[in-house]
Every structure is written in C-alpha cells, then in structure tokens.
N, C-alpha and C. Protein backbone atom coordinates (compact mmCIF):
# COMPACT_ATOMS: atom_id res chain seq x y z
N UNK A 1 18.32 38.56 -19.82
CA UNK A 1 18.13 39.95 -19.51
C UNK A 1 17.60 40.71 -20.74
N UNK A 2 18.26 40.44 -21.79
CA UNK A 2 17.95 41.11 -23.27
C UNK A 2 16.41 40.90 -23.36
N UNK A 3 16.16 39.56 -23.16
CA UNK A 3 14.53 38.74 -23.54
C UNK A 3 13.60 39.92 -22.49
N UNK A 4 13.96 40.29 -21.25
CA UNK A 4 13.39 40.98 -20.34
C UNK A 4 13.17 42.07 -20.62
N UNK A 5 13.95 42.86 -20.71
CA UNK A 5 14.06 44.38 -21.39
C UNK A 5 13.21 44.58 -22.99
N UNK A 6 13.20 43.28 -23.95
CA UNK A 6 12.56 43.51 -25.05
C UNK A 6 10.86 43.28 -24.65
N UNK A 7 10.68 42.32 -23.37
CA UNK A 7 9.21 42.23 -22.96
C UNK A 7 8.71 43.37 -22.42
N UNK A 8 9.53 44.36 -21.69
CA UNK A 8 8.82 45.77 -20.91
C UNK A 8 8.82 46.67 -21.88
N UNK A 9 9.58 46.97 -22.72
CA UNK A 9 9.04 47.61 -24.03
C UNK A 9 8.57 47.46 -25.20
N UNK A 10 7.90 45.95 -24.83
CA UNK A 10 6.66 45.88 -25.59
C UNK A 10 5.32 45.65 -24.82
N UNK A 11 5.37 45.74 -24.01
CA UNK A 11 4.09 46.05 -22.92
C UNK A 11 3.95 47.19 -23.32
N UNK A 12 5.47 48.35 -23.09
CA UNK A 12 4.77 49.65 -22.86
C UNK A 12 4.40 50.17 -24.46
N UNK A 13 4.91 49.68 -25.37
CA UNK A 13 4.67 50.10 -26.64
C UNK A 13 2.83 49.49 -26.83
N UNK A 14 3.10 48.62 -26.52
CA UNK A 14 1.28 47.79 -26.66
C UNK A 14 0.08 48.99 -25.59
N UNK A 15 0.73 49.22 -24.58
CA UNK A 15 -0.04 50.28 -23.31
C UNK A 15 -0.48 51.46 -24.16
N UNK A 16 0.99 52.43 -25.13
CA UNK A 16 0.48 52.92 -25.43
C UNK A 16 -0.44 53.13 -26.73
N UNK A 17 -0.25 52.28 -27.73
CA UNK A 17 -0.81 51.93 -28.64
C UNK A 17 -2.49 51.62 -28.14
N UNK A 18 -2.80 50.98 -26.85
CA UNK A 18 -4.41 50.63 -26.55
C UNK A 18 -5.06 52.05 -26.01
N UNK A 19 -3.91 53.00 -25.52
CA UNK A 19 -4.21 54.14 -24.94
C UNK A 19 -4.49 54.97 -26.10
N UNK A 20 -3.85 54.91 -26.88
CA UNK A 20 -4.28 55.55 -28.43
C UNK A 20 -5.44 55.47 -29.01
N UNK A 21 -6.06 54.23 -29.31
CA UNK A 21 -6.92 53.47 -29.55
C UNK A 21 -8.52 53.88 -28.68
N UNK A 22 -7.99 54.01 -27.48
CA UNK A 22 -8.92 54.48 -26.59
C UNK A 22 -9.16 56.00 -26.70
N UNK A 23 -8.73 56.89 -26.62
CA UNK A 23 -8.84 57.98 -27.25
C UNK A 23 -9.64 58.56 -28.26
N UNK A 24 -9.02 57.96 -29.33
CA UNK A 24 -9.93 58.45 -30.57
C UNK A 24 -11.48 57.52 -30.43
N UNK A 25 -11.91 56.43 -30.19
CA UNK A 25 -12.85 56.14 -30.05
C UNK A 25 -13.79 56.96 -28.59
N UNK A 26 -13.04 57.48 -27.85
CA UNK A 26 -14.30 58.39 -26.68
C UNK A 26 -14.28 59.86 -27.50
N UNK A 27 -12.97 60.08 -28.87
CA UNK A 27 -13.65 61.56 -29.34
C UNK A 27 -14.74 61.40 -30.09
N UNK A 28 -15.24 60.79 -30.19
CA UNK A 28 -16.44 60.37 -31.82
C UNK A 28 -17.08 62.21 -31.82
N UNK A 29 -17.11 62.36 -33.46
CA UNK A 29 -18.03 63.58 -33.92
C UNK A 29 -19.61 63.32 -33.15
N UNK A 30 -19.51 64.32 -32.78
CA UNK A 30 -21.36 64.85 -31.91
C UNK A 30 -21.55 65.71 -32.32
N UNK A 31 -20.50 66.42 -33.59
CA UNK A 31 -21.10 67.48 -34.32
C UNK A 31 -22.71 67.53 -35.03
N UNK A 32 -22.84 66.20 -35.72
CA UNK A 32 -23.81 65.99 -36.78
C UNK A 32 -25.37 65.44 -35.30
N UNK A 33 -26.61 65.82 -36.68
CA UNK A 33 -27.45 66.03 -35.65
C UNK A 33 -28.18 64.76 -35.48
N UNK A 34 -28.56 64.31 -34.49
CA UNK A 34 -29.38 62.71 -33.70
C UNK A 34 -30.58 62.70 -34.89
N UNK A 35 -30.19 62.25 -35.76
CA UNK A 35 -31.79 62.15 -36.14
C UNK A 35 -32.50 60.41 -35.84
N UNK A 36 -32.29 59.89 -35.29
CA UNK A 36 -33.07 58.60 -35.04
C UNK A 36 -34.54 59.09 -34.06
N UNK A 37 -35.85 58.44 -34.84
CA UNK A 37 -36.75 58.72 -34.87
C UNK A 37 -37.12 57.24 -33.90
N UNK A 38 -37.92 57.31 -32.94
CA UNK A 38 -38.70 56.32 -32.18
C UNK A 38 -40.13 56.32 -32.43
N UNK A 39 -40.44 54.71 -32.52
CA UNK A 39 -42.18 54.92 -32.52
C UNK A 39 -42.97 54.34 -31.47
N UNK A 40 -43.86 54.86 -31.58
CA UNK A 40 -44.48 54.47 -30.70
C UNK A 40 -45.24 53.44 -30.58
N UNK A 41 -45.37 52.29 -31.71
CA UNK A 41 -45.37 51.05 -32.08
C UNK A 41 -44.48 50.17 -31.68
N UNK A 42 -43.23 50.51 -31.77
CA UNK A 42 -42.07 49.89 -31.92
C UNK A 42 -41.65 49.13 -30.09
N UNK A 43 -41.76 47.90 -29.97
CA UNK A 43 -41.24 47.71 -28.92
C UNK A 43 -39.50 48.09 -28.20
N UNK A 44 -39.80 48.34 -27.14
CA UNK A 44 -38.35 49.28 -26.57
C UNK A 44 -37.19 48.77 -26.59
N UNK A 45 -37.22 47.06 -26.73
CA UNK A 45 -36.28 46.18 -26.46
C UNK A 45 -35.40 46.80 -25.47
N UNK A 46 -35.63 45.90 -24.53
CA UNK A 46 -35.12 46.41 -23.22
C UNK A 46 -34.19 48.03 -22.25
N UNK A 47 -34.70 49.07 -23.29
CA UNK A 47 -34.45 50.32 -23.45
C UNK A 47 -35.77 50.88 -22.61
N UNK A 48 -35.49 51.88 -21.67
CA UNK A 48 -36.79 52.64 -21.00
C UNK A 48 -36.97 53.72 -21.57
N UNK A 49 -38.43 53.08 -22.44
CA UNK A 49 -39.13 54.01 -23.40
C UNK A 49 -40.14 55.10 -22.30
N UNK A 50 -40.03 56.55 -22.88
CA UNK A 50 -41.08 56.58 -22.21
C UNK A 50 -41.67 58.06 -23.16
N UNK A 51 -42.94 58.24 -23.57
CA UNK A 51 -43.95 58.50 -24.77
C UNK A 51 -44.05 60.04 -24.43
N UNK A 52 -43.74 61.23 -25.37
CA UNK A 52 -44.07 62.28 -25.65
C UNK A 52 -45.30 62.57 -25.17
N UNK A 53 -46.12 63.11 -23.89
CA UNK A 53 -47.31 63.59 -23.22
C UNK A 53 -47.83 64.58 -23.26
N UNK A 54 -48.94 64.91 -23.37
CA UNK A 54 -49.41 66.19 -23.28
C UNK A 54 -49.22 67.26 -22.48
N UNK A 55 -49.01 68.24 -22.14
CA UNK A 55 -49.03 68.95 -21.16
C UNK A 55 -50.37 68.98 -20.84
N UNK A 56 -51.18 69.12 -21.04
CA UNK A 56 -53.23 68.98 -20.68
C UNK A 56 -52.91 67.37 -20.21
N UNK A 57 -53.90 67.07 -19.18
CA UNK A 57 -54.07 66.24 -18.71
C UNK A 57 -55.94 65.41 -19.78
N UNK A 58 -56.05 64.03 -19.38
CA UNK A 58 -57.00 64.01 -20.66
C UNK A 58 -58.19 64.67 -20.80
N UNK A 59 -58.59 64.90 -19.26
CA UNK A 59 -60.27 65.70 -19.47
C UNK A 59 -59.98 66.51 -20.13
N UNK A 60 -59.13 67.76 -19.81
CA UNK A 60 -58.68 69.09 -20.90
C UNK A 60 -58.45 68.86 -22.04
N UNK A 61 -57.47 67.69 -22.24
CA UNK A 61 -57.29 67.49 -23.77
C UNK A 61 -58.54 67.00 -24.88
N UNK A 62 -59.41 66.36 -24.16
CA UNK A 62 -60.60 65.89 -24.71
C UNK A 62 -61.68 67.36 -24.81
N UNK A 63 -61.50 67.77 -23.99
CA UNK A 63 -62.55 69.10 -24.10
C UNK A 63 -61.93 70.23 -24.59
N UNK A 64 -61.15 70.22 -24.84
CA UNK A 64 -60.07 71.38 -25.71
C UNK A 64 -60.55 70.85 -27.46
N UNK A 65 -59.98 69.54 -27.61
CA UNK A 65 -60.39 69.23 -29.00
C UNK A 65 -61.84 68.73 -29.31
N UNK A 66 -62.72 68.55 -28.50
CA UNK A 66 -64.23 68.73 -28.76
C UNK A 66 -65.00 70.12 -28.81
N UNK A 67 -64.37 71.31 -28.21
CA UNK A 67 -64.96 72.50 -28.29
C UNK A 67 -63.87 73.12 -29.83
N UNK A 68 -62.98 72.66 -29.91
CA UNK A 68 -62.43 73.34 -31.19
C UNK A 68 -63.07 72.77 -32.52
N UNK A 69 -63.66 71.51 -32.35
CA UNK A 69 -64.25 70.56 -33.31
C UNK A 69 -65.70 70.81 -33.74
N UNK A 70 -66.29 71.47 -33.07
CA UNK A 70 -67.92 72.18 -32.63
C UNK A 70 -67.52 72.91 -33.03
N UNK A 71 -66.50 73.58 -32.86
CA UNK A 71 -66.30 75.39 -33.60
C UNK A 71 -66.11 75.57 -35.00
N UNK A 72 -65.69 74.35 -35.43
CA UNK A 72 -65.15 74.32 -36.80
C UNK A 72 -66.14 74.52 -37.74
N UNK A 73 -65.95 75.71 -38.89
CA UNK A 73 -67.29 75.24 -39.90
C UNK A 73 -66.55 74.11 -40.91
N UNK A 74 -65.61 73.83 -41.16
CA UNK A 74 -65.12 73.17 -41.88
C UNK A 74 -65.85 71.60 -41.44
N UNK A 75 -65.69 70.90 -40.16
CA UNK A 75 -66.00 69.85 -40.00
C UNK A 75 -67.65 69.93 -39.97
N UNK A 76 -68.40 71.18 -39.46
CA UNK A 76 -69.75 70.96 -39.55
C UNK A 76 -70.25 70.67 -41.42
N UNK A 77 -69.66 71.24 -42.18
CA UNK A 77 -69.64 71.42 -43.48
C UNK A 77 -69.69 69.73 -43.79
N UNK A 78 -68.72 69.37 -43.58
CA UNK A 78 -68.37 68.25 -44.19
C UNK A 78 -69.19 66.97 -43.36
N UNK A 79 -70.30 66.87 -43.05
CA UNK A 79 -70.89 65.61 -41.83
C UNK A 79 -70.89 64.47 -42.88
N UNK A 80 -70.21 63.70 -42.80
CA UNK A 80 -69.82 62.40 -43.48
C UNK A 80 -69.02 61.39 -42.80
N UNK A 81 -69.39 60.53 -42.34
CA UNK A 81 -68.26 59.60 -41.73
C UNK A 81 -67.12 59.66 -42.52
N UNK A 82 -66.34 59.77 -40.95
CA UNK A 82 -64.77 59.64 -41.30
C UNK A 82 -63.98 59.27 -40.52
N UNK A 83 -62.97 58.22 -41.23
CA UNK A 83 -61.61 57.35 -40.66
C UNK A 83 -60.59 57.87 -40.65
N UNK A 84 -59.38 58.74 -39.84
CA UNK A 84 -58.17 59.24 -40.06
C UNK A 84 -57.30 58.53 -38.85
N UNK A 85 -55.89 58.94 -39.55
CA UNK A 85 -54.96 58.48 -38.60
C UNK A 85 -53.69 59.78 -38.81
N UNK A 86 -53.71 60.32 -37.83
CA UNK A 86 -52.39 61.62 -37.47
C UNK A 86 -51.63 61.15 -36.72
N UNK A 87 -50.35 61.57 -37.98
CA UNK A 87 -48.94 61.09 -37.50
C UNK A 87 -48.10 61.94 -37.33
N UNK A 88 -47.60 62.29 -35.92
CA UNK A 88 -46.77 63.21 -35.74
C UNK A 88 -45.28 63.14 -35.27
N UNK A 89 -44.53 63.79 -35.75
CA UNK A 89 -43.59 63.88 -35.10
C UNK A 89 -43.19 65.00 -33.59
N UNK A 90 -42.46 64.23 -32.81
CA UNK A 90 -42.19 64.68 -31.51
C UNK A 90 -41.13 65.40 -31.46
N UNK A 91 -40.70 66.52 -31.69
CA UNK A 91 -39.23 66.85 -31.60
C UNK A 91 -38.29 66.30 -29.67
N UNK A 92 -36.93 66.40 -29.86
CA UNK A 92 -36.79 66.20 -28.66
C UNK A 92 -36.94 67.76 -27.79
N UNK A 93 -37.48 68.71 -27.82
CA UNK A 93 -37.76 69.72 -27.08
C UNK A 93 -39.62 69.93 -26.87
N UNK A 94 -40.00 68.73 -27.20
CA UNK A 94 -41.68 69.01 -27.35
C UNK A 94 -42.75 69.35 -27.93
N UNK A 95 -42.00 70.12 -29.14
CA UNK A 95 -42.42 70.61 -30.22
C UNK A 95 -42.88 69.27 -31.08
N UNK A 96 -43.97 70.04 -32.02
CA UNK A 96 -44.09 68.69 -33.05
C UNK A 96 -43.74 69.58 -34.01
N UNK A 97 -42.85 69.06 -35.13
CA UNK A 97 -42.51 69.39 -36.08
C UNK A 97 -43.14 68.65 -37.87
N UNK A 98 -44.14 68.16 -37.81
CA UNK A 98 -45.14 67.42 -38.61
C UNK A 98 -46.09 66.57 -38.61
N UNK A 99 -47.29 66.78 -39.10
CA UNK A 99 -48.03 65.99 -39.21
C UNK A 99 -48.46 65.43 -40.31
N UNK A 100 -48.89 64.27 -40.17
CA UNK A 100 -49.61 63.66 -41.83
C UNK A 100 -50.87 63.09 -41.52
N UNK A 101 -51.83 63.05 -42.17
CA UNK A 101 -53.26 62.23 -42.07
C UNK A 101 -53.04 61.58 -42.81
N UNK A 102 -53.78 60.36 -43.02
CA UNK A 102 -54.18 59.45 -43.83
C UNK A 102 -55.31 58.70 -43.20
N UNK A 103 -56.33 58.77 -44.25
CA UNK A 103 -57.35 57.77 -44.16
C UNK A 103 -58.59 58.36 -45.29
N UNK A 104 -59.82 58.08 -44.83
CA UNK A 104 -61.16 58.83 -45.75
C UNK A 104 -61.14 60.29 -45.44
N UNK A 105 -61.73 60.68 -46.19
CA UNK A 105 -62.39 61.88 -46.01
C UNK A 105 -61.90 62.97 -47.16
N UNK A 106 -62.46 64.36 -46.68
CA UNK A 106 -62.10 65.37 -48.00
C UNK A 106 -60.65 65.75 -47.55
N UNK A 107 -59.57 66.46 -48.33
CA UNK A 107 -58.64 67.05 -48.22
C UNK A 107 -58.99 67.82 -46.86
N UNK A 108 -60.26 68.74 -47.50
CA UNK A 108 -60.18 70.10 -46.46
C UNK A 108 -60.33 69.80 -44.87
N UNK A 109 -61.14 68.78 -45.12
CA UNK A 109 -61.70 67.94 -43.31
C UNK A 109 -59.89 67.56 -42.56
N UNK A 110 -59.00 66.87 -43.70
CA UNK A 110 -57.63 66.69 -43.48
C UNK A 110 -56.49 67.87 -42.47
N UNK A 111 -56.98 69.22 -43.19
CA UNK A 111 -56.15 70.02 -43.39
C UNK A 111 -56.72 70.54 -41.97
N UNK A 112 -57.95 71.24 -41.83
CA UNK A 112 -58.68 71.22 -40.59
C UNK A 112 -58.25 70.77 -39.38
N UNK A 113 -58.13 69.43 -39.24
CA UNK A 113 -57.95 68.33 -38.12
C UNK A 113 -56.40 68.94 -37.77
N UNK A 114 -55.61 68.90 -39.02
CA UNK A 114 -54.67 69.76 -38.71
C UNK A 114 -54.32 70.95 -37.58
N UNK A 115 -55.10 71.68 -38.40
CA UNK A 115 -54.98 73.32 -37.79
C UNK A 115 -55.93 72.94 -36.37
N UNK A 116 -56.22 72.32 -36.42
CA UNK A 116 -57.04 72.29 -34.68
C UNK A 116 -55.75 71.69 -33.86
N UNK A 117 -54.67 70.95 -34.12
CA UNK A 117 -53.88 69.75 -33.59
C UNK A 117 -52.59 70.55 -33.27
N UNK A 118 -52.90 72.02 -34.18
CA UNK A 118 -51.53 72.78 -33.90
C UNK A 118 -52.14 73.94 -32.86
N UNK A 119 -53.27 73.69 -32.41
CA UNK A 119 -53.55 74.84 -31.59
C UNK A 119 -52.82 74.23 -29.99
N UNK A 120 -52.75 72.96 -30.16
CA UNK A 120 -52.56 72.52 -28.89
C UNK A 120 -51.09 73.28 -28.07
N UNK A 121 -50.44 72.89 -27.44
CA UNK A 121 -49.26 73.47 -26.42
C UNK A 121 -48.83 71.97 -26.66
N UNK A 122 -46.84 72.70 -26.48
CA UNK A 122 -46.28 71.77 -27.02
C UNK A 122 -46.13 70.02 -26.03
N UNK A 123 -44.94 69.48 -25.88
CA UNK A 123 -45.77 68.15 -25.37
C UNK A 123 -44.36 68.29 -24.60
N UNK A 124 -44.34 67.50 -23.10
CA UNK A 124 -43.22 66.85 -22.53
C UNK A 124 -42.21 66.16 -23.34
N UNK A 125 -40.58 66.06 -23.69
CA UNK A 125 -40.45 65.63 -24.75
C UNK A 125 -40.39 64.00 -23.94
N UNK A 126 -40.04 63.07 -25.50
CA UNK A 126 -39.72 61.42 -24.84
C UNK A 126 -38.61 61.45 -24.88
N UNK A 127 -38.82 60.43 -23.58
CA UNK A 127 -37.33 59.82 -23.57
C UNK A 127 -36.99 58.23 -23.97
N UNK A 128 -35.70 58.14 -24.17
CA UNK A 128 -34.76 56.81 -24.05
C UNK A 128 -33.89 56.58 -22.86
N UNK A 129 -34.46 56.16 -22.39
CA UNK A 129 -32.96 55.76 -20.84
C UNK A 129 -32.60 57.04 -20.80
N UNK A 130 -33.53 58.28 -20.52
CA UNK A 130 -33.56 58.97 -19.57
C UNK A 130 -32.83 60.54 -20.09
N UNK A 131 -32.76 59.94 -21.73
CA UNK A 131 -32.43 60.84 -22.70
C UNK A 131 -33.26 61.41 -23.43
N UNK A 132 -33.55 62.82 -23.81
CA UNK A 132 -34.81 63.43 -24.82
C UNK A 132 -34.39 62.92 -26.28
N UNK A 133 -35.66 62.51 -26.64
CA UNK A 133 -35.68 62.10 -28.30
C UNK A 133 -36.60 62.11 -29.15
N UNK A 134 -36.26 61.81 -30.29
CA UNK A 134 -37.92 61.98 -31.43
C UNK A 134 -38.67 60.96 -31.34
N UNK A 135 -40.16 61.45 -31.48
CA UNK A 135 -40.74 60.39 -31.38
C UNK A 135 -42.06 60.88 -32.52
N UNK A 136 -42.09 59.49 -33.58
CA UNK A 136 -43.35 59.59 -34.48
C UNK A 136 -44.44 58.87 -33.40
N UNK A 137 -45.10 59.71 -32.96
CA UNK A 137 -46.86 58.73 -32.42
C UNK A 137 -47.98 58.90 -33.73
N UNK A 138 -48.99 58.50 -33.24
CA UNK A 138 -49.73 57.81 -34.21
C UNK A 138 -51.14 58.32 -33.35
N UNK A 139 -52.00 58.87 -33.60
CA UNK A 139 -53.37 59.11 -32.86
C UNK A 139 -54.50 58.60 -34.04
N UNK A 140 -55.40 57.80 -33.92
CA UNK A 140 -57.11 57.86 -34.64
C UNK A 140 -57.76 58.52 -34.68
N UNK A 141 -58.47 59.27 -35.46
CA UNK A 141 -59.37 60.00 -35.33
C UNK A 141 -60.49 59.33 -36.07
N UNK A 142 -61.77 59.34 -35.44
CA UNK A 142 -63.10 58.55 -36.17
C UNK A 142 -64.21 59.96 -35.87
N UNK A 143 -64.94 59.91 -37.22
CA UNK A 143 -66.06 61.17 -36.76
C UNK A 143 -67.30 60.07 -36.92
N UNK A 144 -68.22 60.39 -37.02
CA UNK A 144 -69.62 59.57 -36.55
C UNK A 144 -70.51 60.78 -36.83
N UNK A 145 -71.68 61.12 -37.64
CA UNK A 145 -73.12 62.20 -37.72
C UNK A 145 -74.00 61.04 -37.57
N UNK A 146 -75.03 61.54 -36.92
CA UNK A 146 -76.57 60.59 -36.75
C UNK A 146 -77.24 62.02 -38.03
C-alpha cells in the first residue's frame, strides 16, 4: 500500500513538474524584433517560400523604369556600358528599407539607379509558411549605348 501511495505522488509530482516545464517554454519573449533576413537565392528547404512582388504588374514595371531612365540626365550623361547588381531589402510590410549597387560604373550612375528604384510603390510583402518576412532580392541591371 505504502509502495502505491509513494507511486501516485510521484506521477503527480512528475505531472506537475512537465506542466511547469511546458509553460515557460510556450511563454518565450516575442518582445525582441524578427530580424532573420531571407534570400532570394537561398533554397526554401522545404518551407513555402514565396518572393516580395511588385505591386505593377511587368509591362508597367518595365515601362515605368524605361520612361524614368530616358528621363534621367544623369544616365544620358554618363553613356558607357554598364554592369550593376541592386540589392534590396524587403521589409515585412513591403517597404524596402535599403539598397546597395555593386558592379561598374560612376558613383553618380549608382546613386541615380537608386533614386529611380525608390520612385517605385511599395511591394506585396514575402512570405514563409504563410508568415510576412524580410527578404534581401537581388535585381541586374545592364545598360548597353550603340
């Protein structure tokens, strides 16, 4: 009987001890902010990726940044072949919150490509399994003068 009585109160001492346990691991801090960044390189490993979009669909987006590119005296200035690559970040609300170039060309042609890239409207944000998140994409830019 003794052996019996010492086994049900250690079940219930063990019950509540896992109930404890369980607890503090579903409070975890969500104070501090998500910063994990997704790329758009990066395979999803079995996670449903899905890519920060334009709000313009592509004809618009292509003719939005070809008539801002014609407008520019900065890029008419500069007719020199050129290789760039703009890297942006996606906030999870759609916003981009930075860009970087890298490749040839002058600073100012850099800075330019810029200020044309922020005229755009902000973007659908991405998701992860159906959650909004950051996302660095990666766009080319190539110029070409005859």
């Amino acid at each position: 009987m003794k052996r019996f009585i010492l086994f049900c109160l250690s079940l219930v001492m063990l019950t509540a001890i896992s109930q404890n346990s369980i607890a503090q691991t579903n409070s975890k801090d969500t104070s501090s902010a998500d910063t994990t960044l997704y790329d758009d390189r990066t395979p999803s490993e079995g996670h449903d990726l899905r890519l920060p979009q334009s709000t313009l669909d592509n004809q618009e987006y292509s003719r939005f940044i070809n008539k801002e590119f014609s407008a520019s005296t900065v890029l008419k200035k500069n007719r020199n072949y050129t290789k760039v690559e703009v890297t942006r970040i996606v906030e999870k609300d759609g916003s981009v919150s930075s860009y970087t170039v890298s490749g040839t060309g002058p600073e100012s042609m850099k800075n330019e490509l810029v200020r044309i890239l922020k005229l755009l409207p902000s973007y659908t944000p991405g998701t992860r399994d159906g959650k909004p998140v950051r996302f660095r994409m990666y766009q080319p830019f190539e110029f070409k003068y005859n």
